[in-house]
PDB file of N, CA and C in Angstrom:
ATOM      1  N   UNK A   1      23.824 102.520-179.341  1.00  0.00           N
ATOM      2  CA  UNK A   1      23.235 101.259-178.914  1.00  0.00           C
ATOM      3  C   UNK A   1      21.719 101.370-179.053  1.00  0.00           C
ATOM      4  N   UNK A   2      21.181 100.336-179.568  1.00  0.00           N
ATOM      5  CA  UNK A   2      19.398 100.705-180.298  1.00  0.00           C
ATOM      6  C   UNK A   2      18.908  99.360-179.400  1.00  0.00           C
ATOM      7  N   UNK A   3      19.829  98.780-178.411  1.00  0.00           N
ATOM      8  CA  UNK A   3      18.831  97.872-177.515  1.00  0.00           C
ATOM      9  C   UNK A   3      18.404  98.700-176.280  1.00  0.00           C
ATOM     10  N   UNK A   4      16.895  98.726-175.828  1.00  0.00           N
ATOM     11  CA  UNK A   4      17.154  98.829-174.457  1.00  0.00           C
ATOM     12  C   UNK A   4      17.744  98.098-173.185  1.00  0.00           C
ATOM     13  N   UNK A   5      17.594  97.000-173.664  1.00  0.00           N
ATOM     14  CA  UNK A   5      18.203  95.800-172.455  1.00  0.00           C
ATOM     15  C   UNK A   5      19.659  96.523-172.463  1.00  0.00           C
ATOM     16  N   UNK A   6      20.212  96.965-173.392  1.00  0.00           N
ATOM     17  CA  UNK A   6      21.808  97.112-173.401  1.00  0.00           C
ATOM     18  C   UNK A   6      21.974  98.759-172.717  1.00  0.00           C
ATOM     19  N   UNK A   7      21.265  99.181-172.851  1.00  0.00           N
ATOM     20  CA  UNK A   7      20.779 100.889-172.245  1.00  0.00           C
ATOM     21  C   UNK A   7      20.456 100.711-170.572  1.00  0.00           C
ATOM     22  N   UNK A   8      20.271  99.753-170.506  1.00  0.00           N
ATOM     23  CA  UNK A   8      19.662  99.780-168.753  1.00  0.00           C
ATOM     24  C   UNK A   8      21.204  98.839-168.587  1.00  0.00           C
ATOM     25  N   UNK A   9      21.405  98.521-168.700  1.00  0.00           N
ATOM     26  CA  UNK A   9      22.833  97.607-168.205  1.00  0.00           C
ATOM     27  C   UNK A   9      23.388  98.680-168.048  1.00  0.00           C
ATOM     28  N   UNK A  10      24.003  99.609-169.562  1.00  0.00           N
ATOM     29  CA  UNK A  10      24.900 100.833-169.185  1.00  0.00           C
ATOM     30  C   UNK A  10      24.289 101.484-168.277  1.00  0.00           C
ATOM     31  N   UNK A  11      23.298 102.153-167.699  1.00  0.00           N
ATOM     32  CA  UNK A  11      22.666 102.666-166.818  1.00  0.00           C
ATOM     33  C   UNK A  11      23.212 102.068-165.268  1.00  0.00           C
ATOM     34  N   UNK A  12      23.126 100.961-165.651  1.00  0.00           N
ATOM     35  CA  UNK A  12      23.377 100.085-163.935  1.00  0.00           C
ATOM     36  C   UNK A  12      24.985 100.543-163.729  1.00  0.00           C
ATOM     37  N   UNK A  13      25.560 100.084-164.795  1.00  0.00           N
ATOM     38  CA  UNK A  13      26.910  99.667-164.349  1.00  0.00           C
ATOM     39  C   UNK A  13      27.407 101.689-164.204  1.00  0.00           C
ATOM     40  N   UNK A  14      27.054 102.475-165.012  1.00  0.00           N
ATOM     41  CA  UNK A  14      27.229 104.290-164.352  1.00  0.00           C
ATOM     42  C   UNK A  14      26.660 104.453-162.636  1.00  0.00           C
ATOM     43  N   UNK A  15      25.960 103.891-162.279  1.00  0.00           N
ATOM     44  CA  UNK A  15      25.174 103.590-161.030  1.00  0.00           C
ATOM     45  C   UNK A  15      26.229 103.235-160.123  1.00  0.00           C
ATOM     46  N   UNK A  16      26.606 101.761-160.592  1.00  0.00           N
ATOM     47  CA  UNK A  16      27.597 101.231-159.559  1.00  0.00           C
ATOM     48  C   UNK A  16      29.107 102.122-159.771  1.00  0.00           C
ATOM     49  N   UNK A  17      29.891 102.817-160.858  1.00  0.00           N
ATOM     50  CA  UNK A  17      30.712 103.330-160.700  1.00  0.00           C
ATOM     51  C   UNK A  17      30.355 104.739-159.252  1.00  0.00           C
ATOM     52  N   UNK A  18      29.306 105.264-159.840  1.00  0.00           N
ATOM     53  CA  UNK A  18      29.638 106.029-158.587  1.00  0.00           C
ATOM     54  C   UNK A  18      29.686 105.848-157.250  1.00  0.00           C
ATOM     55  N   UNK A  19      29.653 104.729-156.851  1.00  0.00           N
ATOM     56  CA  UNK A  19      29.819 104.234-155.106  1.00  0.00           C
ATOM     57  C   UNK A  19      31.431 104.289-155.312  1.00  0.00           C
ATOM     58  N   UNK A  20      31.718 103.759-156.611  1.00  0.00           N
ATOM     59  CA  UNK A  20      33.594 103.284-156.637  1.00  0.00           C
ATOM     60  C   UNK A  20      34.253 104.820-156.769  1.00  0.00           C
ATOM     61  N   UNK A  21      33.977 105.645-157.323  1.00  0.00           N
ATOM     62  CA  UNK A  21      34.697 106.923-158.398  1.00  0.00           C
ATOM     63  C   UNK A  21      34.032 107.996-157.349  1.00  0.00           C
ATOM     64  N   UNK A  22      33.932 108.265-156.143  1.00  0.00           N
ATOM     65  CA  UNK A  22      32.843 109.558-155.501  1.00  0.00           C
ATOM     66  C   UNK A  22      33.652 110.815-156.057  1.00  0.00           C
ATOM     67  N   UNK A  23      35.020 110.984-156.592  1.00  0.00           N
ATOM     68  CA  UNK A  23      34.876 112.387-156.842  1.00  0.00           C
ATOM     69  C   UNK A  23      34.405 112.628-157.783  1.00  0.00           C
ATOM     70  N   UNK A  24      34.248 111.885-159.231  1.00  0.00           N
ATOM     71  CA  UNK A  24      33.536 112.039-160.079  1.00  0.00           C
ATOM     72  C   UNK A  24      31.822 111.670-160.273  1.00  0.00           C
ATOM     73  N   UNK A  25      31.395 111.412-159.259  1.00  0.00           N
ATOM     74  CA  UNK A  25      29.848 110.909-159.529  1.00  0.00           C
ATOM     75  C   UNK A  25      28.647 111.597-159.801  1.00  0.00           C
ATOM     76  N   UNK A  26      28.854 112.704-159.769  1.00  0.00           N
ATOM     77  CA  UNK A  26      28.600 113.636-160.258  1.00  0.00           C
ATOM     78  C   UNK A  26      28.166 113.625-162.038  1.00  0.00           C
ATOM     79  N   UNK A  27      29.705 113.149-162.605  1.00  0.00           N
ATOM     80  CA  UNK A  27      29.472 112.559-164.044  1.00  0.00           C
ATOM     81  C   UNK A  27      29.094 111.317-164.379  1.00  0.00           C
ATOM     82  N   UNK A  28      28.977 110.199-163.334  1.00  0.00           N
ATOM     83  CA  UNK A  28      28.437 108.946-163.530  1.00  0.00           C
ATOM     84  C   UNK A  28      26.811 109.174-163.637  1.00  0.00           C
ATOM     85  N   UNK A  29      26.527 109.689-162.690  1.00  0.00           N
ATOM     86  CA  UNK A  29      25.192 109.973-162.621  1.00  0.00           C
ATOM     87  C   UNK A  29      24.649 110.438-163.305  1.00  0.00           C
ATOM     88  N   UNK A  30      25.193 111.577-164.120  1.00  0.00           N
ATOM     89  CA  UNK A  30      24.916 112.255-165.960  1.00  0.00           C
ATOM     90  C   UNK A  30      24.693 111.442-167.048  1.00  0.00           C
ATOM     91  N   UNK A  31      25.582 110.623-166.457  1.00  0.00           N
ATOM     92  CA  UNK A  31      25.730 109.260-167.887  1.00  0.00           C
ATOM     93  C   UNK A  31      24.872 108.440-167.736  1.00  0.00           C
ATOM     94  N   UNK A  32      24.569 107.870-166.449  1.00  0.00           N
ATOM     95  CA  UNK A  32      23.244 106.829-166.211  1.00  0.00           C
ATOM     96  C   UNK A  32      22.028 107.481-166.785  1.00  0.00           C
ATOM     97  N   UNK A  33      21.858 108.685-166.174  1.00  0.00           N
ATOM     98  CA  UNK A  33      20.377 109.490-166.683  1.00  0.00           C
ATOM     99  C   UNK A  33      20.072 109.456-168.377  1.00  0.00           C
ATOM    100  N   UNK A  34      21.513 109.460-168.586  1.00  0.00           N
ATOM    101  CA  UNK A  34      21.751 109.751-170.541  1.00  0.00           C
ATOM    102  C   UNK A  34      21.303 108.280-170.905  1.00  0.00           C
ATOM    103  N   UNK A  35      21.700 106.965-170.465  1.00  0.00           N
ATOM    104  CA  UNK A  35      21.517 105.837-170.841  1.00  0.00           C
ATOM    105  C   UNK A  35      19.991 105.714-170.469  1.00  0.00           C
ATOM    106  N   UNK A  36      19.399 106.225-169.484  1.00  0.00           N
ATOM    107  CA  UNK A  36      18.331 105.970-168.809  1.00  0.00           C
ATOM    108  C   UNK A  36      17.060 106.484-170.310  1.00  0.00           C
ATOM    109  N   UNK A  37      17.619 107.410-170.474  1.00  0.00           N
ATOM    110  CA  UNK A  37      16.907 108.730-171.525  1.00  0.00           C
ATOM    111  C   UNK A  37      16.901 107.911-172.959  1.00  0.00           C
ATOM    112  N   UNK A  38      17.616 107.158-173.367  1.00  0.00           N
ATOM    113  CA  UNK A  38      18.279 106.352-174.727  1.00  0.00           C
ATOM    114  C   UNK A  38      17.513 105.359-174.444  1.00  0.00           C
ATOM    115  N   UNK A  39      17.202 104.640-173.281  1.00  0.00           N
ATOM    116  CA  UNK A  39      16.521 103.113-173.246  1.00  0.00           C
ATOM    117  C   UNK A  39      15.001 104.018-173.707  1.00  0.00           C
ATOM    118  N   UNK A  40      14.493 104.891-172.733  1.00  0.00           N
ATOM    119  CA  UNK A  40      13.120 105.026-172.864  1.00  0.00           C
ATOM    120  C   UNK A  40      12.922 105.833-174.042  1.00  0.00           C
ATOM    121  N   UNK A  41      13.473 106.388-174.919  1.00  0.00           N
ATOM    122  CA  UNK A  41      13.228 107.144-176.491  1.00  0.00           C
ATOM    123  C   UNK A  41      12.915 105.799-177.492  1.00  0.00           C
ATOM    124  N   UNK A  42      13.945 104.670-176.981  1.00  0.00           N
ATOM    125  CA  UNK A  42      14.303 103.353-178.289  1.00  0.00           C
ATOM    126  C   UNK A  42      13.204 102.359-177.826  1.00  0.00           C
ATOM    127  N   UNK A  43      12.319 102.178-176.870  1.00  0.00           N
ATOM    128  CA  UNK A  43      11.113 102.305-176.364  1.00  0.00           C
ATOM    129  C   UNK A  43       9.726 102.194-177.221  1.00  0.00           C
ATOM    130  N   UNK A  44      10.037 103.773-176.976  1.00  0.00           N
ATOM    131  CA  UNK A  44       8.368 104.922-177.196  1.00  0.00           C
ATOM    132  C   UNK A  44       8.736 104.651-178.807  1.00  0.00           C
ATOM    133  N   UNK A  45      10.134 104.858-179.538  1.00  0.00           N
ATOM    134  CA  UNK A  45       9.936 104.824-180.836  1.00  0.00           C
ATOM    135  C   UNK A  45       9.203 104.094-181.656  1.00  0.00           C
ATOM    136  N   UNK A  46       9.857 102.061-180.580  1.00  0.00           N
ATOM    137  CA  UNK A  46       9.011 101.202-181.388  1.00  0.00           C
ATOM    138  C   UNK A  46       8.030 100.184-181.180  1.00  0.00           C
ATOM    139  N   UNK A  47       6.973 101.788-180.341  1.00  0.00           N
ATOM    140  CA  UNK A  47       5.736 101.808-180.106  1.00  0.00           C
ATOM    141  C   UNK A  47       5.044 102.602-181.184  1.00  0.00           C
ATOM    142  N   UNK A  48       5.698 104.086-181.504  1.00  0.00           N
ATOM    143  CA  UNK A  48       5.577 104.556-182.310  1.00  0.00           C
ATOM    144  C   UNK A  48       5.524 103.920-183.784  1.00  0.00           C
ATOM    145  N   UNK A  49       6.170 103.002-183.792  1.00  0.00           N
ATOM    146  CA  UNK A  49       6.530 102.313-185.442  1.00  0.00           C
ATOM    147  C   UNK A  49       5.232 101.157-185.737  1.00  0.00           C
ATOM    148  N   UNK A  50       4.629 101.202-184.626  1.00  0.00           N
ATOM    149  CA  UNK A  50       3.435  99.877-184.916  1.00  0.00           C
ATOM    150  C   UNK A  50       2.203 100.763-184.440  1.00  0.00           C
ATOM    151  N   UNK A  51       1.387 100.741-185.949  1.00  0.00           N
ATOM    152  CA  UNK A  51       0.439 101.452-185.614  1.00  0.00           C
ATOM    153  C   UNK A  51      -0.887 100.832-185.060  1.00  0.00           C
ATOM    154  N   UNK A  52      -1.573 101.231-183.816  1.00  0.00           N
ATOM    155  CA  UNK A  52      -2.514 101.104-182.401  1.00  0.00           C
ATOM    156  C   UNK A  52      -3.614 100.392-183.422  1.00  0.00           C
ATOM    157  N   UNK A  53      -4.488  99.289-182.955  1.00  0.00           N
ATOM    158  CA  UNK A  53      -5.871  99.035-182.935  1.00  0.00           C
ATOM    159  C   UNK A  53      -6.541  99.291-181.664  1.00  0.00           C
ATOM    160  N   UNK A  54      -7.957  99.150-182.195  1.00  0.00           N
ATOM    161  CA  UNK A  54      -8.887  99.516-181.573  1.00  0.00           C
ATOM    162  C   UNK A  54      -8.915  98.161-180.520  1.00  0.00           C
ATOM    163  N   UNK A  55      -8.918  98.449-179.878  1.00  0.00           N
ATOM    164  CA  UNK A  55      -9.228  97.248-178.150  1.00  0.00           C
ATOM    165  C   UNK A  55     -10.278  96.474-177.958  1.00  0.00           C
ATOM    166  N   UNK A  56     -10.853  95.669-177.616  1.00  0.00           N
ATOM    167  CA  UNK A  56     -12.669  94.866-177.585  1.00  0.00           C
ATOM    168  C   UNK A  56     -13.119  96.177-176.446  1.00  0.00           C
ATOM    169  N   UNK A  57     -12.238  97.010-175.714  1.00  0.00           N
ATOM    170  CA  UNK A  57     -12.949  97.639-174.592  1.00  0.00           C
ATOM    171  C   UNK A  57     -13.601  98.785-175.247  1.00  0.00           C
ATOM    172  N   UNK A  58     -12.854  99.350-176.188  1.00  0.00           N
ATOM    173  CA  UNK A  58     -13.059 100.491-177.278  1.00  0.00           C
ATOM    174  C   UNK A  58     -14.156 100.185-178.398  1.00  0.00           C
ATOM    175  N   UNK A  59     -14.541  98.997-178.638  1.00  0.00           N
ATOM    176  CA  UNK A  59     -15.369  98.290-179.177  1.00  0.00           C
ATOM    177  C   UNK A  59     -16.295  97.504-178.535  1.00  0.00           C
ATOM    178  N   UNK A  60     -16.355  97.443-177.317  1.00  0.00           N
ATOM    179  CA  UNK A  60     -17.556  96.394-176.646  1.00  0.00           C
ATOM    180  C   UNK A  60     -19.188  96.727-176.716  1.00  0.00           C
ATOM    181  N   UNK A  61     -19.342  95.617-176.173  1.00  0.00           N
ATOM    182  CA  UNK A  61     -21.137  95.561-176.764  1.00  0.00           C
ATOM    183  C   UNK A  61     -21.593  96.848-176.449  1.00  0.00           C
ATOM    184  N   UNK A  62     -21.145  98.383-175.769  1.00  0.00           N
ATOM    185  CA  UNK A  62     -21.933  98.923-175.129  1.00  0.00           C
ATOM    186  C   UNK A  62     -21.225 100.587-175.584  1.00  0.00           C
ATOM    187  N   UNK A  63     -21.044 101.379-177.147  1.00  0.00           N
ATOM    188  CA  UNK A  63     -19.737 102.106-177.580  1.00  0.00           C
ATOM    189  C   UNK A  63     -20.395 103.237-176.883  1.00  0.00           C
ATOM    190  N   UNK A  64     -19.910 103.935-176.225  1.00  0.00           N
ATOM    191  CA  UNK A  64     -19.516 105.255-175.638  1.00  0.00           C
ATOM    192  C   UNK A  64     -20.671 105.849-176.513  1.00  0.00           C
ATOM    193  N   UNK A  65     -20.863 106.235-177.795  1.00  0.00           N
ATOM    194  CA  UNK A  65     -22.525 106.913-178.418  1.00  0.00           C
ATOM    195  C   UNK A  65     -23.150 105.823-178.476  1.00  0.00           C
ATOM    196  N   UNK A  66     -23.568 104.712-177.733  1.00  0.00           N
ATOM    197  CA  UNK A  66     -24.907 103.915-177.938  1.00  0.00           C
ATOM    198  C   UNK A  66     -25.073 103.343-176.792  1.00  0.00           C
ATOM    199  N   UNK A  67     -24.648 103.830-175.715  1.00  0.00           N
ATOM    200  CA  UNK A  67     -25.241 103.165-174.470  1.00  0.00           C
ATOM    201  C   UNK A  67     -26.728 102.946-173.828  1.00  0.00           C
ATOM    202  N   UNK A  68     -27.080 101.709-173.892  1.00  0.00           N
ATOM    203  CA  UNK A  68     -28.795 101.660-174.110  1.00  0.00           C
ATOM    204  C   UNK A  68     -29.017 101.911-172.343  1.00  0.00           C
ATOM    205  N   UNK A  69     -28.320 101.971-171.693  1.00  0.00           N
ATOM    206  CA  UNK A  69     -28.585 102.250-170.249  1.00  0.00           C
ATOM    207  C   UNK A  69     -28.996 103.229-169.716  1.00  0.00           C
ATOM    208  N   UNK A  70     -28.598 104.731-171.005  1.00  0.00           N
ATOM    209  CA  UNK A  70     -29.337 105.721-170.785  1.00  0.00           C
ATOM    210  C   UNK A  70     -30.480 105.873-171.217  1.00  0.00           C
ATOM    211  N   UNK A  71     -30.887 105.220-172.118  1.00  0.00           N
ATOM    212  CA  UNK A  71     -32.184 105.223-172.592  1.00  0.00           C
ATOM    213  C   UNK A  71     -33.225 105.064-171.593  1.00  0.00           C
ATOM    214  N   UNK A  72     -34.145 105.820-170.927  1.00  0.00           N
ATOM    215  CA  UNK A  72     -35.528 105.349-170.785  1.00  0.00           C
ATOM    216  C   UNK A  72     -36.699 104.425-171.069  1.00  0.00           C
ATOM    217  N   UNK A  73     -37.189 103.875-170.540  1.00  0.00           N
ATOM    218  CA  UNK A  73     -38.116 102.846-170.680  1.00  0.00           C
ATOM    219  C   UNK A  73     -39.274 103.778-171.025  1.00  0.00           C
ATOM    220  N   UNK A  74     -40.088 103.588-171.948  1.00  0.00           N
ATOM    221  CA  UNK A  74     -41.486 103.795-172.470  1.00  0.00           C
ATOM    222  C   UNK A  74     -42.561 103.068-171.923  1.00  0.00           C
ATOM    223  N   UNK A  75     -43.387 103.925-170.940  1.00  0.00           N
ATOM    224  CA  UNK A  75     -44.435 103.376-170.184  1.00  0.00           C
ATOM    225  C   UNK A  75     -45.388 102.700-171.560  1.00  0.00           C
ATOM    226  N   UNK A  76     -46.141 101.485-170.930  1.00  0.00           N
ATOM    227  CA  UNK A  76     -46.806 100.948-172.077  1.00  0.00           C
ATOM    228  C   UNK A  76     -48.148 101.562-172.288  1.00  0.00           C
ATOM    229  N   UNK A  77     -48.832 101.418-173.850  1.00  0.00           N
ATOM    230  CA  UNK A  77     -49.891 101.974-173.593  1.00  0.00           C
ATOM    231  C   UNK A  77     -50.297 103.054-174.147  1.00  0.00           C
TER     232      UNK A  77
END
């Protein structure tokens, strides 16, 4: 399954079996974590697949090597 919406559902519904199934919950709870693990990989991947620009914050009037605030004022004269 390559949806996450469909990865957190299976997640829920391993969740609710173990209130129903307690001698096995043990393995419900394995399986939720596994669905849990599958939503957040299918995620990060297609974050991974679109490559990042630069931000206006990463670019604003003021870049990290040109901050004129450190600069000193030159007495006149």
């Amino acid at each position: 399954m390559a949806d996450p919406a469909g990865c957190r559902d299976m997640e829920v519904l391993c969740r609710r079996r173990v209130t129903v199934d307690r001698e096995h919950s043990w393995k419900w709870l394995g399986e939720a974590e596994r669905w849990k693990d599958l939503a957040h990989c299918e995620i990060s991947s297609r974050f991974r697949a679109m490559p990042m620009k630069r931000g206006p914050i990463a670019m604003g009037p003021n870049p990290i090597g040109d901050d004129l605030r450190d600069r000193k004022k030159k007495p006149a004269g």
